[in-house]
Protein backbone atom coordinates (compact mmCIF):
# COMPACT_ATOMS: atom_id res chain seq x y z
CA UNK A 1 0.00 0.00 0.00
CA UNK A 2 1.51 3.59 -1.22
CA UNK A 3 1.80 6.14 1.77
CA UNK A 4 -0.70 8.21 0.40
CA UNK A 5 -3.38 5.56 0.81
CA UNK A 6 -2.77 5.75 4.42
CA UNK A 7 -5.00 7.93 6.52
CA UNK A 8 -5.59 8.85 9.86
CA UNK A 9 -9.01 7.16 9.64
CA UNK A 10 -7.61 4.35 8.40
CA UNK A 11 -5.22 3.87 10.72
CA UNK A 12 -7.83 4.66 13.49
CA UNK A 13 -9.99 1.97 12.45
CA UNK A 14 -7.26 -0.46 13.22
CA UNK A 15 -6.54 1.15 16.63
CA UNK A 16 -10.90 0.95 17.39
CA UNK A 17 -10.69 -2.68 16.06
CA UNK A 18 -8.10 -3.53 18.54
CA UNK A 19 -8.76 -0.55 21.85
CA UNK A 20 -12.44 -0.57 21.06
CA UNK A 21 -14.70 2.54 20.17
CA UNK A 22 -14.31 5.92 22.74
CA UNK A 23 -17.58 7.28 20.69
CA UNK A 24 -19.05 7.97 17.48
CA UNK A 25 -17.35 10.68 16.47
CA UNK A 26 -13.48 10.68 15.40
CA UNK A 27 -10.96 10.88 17.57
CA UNK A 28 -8.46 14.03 17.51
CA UNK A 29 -5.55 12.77 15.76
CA UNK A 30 -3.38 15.09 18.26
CA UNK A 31 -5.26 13.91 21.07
CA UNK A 32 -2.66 11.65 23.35
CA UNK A 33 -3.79 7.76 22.48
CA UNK A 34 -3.30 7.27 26.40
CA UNK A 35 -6.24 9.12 27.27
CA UNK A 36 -8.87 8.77 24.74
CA UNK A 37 -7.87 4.60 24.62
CA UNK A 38 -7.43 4.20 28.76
CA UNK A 39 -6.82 0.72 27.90
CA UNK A 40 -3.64 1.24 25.65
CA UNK A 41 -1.23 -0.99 27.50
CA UNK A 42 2.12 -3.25 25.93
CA UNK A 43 -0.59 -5.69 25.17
CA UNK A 44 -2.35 -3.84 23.36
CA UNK A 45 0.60 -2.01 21.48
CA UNK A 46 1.28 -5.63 20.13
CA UNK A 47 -1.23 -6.54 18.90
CA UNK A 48 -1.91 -2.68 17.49
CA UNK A 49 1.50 -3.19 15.73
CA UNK A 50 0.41 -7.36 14.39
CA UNK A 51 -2.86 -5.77 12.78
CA UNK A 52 -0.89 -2.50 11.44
CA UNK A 53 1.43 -4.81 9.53
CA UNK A 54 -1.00 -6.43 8.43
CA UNK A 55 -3.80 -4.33 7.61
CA UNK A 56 -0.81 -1.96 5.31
CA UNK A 57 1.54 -4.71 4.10
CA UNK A 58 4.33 -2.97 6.77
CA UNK A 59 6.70 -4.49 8.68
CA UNK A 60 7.57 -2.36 12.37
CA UNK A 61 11.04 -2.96 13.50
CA UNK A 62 11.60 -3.10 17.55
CA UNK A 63 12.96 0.17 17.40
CA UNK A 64 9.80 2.17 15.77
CA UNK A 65 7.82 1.06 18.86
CA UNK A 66 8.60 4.20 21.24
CA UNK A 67 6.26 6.46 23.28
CA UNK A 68 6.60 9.31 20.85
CA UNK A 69 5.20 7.11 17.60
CA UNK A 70 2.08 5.61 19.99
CA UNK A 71 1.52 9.26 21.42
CA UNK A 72 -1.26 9.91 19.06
CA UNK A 73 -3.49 8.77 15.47
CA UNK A 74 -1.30 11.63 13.80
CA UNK A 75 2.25 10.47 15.48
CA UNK A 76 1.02 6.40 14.68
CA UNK A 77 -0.04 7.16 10.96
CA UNK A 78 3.41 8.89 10.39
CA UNK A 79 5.00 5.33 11.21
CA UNK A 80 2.32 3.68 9.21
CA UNK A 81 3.44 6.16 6.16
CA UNK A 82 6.96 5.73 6.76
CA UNK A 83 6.81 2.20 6.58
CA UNK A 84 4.60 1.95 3.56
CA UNK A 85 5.91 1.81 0.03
């Protein structure tokens, strides 16, 4: 998948799939993950990163998983664009 065919919505239907849904309306993509997904934990970053390689064809090395690329949708689809061909 091209990095231009990755949004923020798409990449925050992956993160609802996986945290579940906050609301109806979309999420802030500055917002801080932490508090609008209470239940982002290292679990959860897993198996956020498992469906993310999936869902986008990517492959996240150990050392893209850090605080500042899980901080938010707009931090998260950076590392989904950088990743994608």
């Amino acid at each position: 998948m091209s990095a231009d065919a990755v949004t923020v919505e798409a990449v925050e239907a992956v993160v609802r799939e996986i945290l579940g849904n906050p609301g109806e309306a979309g999420v802030d993509p500055e917002a801080p993950l932490a508090s609008v997904f209470p239940e982002l934990d290292s679990l959860a970053i897993l198996e956020l990163i498992v469906d993310l390689e999936k869902r986008f064809g990517i492959e996240v090395e150990d050392e893209d998983v850090t605080a500042e690329a899980f901080d938010s949708l707009a931090s998260l689809t950076e590392l989904v664009r950088s990743k994608s061909g």
